[in-house]
Structures are given as structure tokens and as C-alpha cells.
N, C-alpha and C. Protein backbone atom coordinates (compact mmCIF):
# COMPACT_ATOMS: atom_id res chain seq x y z
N UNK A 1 30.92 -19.47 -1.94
CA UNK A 1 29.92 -20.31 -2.55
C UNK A 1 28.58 -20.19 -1.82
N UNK A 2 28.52 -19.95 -0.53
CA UNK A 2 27.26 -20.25 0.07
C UNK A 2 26.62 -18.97 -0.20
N UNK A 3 27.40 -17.77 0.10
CA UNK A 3 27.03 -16.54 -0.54
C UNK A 3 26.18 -16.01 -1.65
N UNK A 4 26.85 -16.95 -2.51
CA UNK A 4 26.44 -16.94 -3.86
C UNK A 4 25.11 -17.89 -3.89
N UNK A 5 24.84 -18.58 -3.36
CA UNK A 5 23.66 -19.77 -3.19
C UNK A 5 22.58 -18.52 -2.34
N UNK A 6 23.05 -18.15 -1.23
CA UNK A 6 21.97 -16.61 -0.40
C UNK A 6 21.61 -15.88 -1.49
N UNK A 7 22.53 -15.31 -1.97
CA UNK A 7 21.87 -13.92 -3.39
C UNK A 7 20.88 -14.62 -4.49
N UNK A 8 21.26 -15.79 -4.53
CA UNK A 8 20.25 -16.18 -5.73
C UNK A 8 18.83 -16.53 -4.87
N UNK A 9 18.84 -16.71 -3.89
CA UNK A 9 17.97 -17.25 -3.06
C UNK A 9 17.24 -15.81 -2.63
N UNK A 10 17.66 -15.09 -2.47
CA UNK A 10 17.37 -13.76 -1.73
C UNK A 10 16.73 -13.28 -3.06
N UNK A 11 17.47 -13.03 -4.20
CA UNK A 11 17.03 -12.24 -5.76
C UNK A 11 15.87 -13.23 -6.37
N UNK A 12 15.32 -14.55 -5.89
CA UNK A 12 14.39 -14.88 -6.22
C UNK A 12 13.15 -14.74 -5.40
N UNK A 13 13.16 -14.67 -4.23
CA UNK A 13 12.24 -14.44 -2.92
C UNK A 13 12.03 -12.61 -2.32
N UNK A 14 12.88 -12.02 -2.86
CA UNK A 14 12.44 -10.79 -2.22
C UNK A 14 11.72 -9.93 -3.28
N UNK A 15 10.94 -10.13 -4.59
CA UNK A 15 9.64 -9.70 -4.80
C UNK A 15 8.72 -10.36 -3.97
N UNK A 16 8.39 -11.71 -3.63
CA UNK A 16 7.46 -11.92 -2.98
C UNK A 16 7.49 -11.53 -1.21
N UNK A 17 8.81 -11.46 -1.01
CA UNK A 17 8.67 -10.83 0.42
C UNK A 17 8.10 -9.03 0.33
N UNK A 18 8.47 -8.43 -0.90
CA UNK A 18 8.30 -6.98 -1.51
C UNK A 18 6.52 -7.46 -0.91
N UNK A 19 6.07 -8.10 -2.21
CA UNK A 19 4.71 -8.42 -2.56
C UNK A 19 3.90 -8.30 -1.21
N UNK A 20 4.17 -8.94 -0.32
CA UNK A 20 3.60 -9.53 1.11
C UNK A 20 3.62 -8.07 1.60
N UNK A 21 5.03 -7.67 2.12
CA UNK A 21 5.08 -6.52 2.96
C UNK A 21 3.95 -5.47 2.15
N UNK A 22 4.00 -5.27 1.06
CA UNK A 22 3.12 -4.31 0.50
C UNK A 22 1.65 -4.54 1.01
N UNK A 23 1.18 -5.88 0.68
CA UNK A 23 -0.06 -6.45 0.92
C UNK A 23 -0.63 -6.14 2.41
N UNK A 24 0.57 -6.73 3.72
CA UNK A 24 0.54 -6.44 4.71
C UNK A 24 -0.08 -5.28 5.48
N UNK A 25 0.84 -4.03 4.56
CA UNK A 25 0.46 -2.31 5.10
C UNK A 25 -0.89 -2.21 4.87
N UNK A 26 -1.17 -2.34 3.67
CA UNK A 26 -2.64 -2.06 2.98
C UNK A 26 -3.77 -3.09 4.12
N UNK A 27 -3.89 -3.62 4.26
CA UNK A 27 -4.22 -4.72 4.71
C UNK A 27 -4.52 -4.39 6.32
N UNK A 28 -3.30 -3.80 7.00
CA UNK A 28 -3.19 -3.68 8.36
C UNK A 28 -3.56 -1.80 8.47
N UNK A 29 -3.48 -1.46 7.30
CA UNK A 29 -4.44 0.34 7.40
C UNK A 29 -5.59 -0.36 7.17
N UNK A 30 -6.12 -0.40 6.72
CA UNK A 30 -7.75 -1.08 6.46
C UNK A 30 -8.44 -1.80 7.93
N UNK A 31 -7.69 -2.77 8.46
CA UNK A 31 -8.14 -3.18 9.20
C UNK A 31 -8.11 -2.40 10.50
N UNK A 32 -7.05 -1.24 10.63
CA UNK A 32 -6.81 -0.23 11.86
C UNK A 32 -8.10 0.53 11.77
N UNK A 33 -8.40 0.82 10.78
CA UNK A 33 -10.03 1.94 10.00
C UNK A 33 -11.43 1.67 11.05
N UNK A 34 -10.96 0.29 10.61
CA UNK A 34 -12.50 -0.51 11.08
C UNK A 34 -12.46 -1.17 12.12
N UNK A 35 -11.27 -1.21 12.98
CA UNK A 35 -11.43 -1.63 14.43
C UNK A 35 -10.63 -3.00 14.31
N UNK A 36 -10.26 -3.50 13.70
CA UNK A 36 -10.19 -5.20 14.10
C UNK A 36 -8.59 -4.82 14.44
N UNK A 37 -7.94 -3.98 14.91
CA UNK A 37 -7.20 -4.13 15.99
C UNK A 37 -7.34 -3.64 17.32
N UNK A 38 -8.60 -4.50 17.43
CA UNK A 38 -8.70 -3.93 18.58
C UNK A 38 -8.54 -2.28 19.61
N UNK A 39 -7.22 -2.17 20.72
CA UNK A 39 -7.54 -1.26 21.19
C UNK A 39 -6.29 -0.52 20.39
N UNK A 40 -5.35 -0.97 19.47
CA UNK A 40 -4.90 -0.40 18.55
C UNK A 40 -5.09 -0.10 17.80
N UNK A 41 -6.01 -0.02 17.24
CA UNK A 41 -6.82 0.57 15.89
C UNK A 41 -7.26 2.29 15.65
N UNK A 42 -6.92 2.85 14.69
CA UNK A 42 -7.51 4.30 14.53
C UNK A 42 -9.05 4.35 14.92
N UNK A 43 -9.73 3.44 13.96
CA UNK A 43 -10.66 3.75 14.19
C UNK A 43 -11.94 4.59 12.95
N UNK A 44 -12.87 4.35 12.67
CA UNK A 44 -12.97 4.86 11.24
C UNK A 44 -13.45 6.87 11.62
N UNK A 45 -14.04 6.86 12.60
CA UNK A 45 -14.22 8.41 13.01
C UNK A 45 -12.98 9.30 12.75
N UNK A 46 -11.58 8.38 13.05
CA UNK A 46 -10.62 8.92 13.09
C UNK A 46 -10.16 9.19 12.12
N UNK A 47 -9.66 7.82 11.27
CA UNK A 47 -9.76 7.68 9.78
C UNK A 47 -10.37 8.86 9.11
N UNK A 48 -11.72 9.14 8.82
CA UNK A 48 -12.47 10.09 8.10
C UNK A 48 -11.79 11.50 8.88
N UNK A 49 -11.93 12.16 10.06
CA UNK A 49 -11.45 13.31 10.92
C UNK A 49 -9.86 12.96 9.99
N UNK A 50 -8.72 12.76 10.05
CA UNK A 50 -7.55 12.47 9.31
C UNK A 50 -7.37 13.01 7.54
N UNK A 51 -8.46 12.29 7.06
CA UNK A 51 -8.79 12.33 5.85
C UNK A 51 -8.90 14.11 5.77
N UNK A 52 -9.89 14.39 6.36
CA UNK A 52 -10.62 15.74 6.22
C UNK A 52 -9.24 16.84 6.12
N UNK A 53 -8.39 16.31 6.90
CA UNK A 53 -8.02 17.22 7.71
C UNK A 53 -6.32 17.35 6.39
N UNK A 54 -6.20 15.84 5.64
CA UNK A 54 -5.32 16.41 4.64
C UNK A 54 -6.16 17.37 3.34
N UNK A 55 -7.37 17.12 3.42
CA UNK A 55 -7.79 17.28 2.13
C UNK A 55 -8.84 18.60 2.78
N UNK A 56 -8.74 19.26 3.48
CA UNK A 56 -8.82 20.67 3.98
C UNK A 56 -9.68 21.50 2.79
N UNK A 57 -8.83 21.61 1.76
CA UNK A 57 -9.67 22.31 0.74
C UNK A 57 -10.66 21.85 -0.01
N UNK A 58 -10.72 20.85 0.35
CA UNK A 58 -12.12 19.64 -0.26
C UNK A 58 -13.56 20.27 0.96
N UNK A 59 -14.51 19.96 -0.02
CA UNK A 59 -15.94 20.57 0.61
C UNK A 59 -15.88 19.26 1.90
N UNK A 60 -16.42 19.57 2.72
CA UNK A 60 -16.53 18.34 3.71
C UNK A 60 -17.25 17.42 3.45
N UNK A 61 -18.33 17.45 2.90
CA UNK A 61 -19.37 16.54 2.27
C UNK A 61 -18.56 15.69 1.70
N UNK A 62 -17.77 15.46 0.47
CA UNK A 62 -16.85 14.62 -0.65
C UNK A 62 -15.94 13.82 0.89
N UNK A 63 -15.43 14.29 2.09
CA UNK A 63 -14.89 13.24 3.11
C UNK A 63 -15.38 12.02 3.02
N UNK A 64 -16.20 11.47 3.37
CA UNK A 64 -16.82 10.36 4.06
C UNK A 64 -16.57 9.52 2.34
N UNK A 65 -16.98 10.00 1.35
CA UNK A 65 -17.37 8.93 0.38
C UNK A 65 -15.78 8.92 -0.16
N UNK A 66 -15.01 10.13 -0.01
CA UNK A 66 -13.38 9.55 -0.54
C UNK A 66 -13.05 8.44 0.97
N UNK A 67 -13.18 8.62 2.19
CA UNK A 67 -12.68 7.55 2.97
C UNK A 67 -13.53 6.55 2.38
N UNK A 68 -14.40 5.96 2.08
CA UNK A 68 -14.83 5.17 0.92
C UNK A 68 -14.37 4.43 0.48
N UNK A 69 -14.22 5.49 -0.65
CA UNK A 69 -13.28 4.53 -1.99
C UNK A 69 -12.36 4.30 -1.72
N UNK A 70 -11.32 4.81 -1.04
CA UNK A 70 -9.93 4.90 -0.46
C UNK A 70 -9.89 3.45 0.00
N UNK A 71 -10.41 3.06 0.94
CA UNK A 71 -10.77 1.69 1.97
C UNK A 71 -11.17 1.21 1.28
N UNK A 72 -11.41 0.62 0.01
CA UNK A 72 -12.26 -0.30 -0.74
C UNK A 72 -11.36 -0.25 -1.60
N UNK A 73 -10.74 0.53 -2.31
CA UNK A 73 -9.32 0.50 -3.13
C UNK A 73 -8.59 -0.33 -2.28
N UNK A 74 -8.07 -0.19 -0.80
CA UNK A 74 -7.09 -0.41 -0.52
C UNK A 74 -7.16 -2.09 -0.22
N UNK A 75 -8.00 -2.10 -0.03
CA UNK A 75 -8.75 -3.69 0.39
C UNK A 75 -8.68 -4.81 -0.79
N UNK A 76 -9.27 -3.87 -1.77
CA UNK A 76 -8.67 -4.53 -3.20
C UNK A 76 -7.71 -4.72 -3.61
N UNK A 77 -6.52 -3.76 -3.38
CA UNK A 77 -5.08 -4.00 -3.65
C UNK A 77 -4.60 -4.77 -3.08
N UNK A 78 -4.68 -4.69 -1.32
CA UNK A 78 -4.13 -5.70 -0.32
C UNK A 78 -4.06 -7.22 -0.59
N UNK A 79 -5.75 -7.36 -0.82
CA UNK A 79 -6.09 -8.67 -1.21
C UNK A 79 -5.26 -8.87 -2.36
N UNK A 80 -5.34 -8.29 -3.77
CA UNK A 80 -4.34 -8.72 -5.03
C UNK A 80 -3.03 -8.99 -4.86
N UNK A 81 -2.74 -8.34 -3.92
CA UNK A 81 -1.37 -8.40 -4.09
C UNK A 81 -0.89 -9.48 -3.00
N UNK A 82 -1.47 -9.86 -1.99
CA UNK A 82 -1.30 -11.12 -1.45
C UNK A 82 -1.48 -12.27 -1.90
N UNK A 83 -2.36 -12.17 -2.98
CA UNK A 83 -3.04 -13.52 -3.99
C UNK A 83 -2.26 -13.55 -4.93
N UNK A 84 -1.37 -12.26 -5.29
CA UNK A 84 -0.96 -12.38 -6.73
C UNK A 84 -1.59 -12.47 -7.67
N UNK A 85 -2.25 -11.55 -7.96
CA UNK A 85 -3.30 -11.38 -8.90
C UNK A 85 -3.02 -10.23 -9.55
N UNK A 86 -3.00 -9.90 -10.77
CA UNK A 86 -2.83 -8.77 -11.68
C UNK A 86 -1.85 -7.95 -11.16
N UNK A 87 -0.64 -9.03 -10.66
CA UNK A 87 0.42 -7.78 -10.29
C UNK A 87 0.72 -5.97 -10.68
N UNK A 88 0.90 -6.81 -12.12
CA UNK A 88 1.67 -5.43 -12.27
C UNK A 88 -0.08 -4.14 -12.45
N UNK A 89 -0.40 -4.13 -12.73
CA UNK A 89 -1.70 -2.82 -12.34
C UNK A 89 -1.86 -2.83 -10.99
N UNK A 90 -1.72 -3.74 -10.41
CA UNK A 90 -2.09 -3.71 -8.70
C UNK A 90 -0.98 -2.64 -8.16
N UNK A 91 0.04 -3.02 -8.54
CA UNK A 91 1.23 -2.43 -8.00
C UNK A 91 1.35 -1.17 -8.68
N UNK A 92 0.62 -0.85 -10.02
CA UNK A 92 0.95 0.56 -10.32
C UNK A 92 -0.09 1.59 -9.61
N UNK A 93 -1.26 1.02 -9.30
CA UNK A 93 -2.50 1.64 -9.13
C UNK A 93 -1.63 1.75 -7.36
N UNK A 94 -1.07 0.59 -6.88
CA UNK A 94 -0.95 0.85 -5.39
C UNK A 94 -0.14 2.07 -5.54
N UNK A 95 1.53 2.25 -6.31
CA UNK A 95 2.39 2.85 -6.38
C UNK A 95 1.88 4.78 -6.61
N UNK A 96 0.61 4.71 -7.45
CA UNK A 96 -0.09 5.95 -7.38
C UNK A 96 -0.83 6.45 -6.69
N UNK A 97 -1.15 5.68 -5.73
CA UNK A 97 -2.03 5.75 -4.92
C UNK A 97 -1.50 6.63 -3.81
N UNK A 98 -0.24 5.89 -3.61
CA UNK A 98 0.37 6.24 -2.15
C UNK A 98 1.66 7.23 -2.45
N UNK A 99 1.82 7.35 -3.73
CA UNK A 99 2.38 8.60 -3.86
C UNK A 99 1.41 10.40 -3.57
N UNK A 100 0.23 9.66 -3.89
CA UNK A 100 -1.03 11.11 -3.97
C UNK A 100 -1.20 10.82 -2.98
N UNK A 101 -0.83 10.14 -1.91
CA UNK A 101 -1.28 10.33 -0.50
C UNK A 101 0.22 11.04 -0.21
N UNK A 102 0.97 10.53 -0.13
CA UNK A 102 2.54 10.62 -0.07
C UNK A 102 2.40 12.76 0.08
N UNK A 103 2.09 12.90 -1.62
CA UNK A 103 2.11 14.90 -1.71
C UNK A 103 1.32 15.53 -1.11
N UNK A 104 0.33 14.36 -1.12
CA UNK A 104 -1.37 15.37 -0.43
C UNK A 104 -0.67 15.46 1.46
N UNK A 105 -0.10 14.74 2.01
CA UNK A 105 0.27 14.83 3.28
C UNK A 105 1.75 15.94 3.42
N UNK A 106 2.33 15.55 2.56
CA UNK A 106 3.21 16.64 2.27
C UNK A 106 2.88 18.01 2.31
N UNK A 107 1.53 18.54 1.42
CA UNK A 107 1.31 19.65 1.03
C UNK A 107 0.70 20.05 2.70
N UNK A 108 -0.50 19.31 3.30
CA UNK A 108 -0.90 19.40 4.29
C UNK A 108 -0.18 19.44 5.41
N UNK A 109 0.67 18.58 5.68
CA UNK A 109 1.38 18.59 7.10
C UNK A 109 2.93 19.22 6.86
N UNK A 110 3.12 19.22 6.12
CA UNK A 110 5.05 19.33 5.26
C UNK A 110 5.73 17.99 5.04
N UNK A 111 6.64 18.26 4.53
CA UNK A 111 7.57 16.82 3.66
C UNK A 111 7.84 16.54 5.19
N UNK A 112 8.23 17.03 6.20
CA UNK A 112 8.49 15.67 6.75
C UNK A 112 8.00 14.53 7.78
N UNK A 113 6.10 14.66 7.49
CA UNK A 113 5.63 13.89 8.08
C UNK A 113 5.28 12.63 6.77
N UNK A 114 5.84 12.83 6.11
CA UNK A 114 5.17 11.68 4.65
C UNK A 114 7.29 10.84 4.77
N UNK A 115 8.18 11.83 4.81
CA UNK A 115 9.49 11.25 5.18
C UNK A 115 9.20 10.17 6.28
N UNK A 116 8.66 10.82 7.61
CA UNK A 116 8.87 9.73 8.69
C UNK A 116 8.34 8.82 8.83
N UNK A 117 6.66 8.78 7.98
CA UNK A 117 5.48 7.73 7.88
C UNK A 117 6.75 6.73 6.74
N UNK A 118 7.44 7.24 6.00
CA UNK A 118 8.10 6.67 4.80
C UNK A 118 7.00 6.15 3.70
N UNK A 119 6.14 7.13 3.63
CA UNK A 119 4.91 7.17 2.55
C UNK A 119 5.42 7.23 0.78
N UNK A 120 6.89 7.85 1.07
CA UNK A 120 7.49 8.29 -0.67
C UNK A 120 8.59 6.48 -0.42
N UNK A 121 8.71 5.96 0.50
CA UNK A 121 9.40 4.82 0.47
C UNK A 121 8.24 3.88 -0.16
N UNK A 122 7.32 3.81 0.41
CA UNK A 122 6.24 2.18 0.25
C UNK A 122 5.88 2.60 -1.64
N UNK A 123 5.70 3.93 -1.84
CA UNK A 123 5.68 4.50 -3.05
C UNK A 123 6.46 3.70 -4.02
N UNK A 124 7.89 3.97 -3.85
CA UNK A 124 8.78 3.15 -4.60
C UNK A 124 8.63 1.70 -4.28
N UNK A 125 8.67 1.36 -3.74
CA UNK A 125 8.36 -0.40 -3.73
C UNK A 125 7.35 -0.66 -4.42
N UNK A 126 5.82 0.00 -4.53
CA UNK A 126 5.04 -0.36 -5.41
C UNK A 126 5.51 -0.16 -6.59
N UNK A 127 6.40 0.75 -6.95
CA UNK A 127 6.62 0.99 -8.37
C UNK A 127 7.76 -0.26 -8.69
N UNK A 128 8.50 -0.36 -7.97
CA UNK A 128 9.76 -1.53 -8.35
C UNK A 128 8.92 -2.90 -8.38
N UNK A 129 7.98 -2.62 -7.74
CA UNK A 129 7.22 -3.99 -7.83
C UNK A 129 6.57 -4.40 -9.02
N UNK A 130 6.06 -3.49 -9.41
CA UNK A 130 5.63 -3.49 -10.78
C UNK A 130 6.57 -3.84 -11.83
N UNK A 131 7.96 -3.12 -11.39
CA UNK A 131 8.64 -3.45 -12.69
C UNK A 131 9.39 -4.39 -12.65
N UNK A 132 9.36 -5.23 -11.73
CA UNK A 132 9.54 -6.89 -11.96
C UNK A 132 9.14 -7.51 -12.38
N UNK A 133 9.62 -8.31 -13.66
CA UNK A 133 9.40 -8.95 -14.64
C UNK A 133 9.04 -10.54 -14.04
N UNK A 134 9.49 -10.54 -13.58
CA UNK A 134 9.09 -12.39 -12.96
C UNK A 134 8.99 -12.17 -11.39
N UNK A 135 7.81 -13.04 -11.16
CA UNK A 135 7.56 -13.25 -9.67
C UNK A 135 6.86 -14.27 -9.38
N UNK A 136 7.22 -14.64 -7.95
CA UNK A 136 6.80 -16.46 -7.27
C UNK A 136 5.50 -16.47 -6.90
N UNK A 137 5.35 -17.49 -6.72
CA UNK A 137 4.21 -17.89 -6.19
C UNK A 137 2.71 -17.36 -6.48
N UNK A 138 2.88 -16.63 -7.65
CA UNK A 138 1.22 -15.73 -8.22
C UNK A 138 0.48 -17.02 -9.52
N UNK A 139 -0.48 -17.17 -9.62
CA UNK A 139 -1.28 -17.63 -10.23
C UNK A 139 -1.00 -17.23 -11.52
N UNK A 140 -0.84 -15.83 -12.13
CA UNK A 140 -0.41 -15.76 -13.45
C UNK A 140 0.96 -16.72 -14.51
N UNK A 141 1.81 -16.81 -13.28
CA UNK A 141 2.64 -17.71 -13.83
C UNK A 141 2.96 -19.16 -13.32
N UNK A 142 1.98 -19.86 -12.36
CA UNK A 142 1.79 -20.86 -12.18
C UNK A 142 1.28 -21.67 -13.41
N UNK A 143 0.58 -21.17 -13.66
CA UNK A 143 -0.55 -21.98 -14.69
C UNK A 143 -0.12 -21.00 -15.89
N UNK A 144 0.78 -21.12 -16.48
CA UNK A 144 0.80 -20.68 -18.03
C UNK A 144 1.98 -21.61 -18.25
């Protein structure tokens, strides 16, 4: 019985624990970019040097403005998806996102630095995330 009381408890709370952890990564790359971890942080020189260095066949010029959008995407997702806001596009746009990072690191470094980052894992969670039909604590289904 108590078992059975955990799984229902667990099958209603672990999209939003999904939700969070997703929010979290995005959230805690972004903030590594730009320093606010302190002496743990990449760093954005690094960040961009990183960038360059998967996307090799890209003119160098197009670097700086894809670390850009990249960080401003990701900032946007982070935030949505901690607020619960437009889940399911948040989560597909995240789920594509980090799959084209996922191959582009693949193609660049080989499959098994995107295996050990578990870049094709966070991949699928955005996508399962999406395809959850009901989820807690978001504003879309508070108020309807």
C-alpha cells in the first residue's frame, strides 16, 4: 500500500522534478558563460574559444554572434521552463536544441564526448518532457 501511495506520488511530481532539472542545466550553463560562478565558471572567452572550436567549419566571424543567440535561447528556455510557461515548445525547442549540440559535438570531438557530457540523455528528457500531457505547478493549468 505505501508503495502504491510513492508511485502515484512519484508519477505525479517527476515531470516537475524533469521540468526543474532541465531548467537547472540551462540555467547553470548560462550562468558558468558569464561568470556568476565565480571561480567555477567557464567563462565567456572560453565559452566562445569552445563554440569555435565545435563549429570549426563555420567562418570565425558567425562565433561570437552564434554564442549569442545560443545564451539568449538558453536563458529563455531556462527561465520557461522553471516558470512553466509554454511547456511543451519550450521543451521541444530545448529538446532540438541540445540534440544539434548533442551531433555537432559528436561530429567534432566523436560520440563519446556528447555520451559522457550525457548531451543525447538531457536530449531525451526534453523530448519526454514535452510529451507529457499534464504537468504541476505551471500557470497554463492553474488558471484554466
Amino acid at each position: 500500500m505505501i508503495y502504491k501511495i510513492l508511485q502515484k506520488i512519484m508519477a505525479r511530481n517527476a515531470p516537475l522534478f524533469l521540468r526543474w532539472s532541465i531548467a537547472a542545466g540551462f540555467i547553470s550553463a548560462v550562468s558558468s558563460r558569464l561568470g556568476f560562478w565565480g571561480r567555477y565558471s567557464s567563462g565567456w572567452q572560453r565559452f566562445t574559444q569552445y563554440t569555435g572550436e565545435l563549429l570549426y567549419y563555420l567562418p570565425s566571424s558567425f562565433i561570437s554572434y552564434l554564442a549569442i543567440m545560443v545564451t539568449v535561447l538558453e536563458t529563455l528556455i531556462g527561465l520557461a521552463l522553471l516558470l512553466g510557461l509554454y511547456m511543451e515548445y519550450c521543451s521541444l525547442i530545448a529538446g532540438g536544441l541540445t540534440l544539434l549540440f548533442a551531433i555537432i559535438m559528436a561530429i567534432a570531438e566523436g560520440v563519446k564526448e556528447s555520451l559522457d557530457y550525457s548531451v543525447f540523455v538531457f536530449s531525451a528528457a526534453c523530448f519526454m518532457l514535452a510529451s507529457k500531457q499534464e504537468h504541476t505547478f505551471i500557470p497554463d493549468q492553474i488558471f484554466k
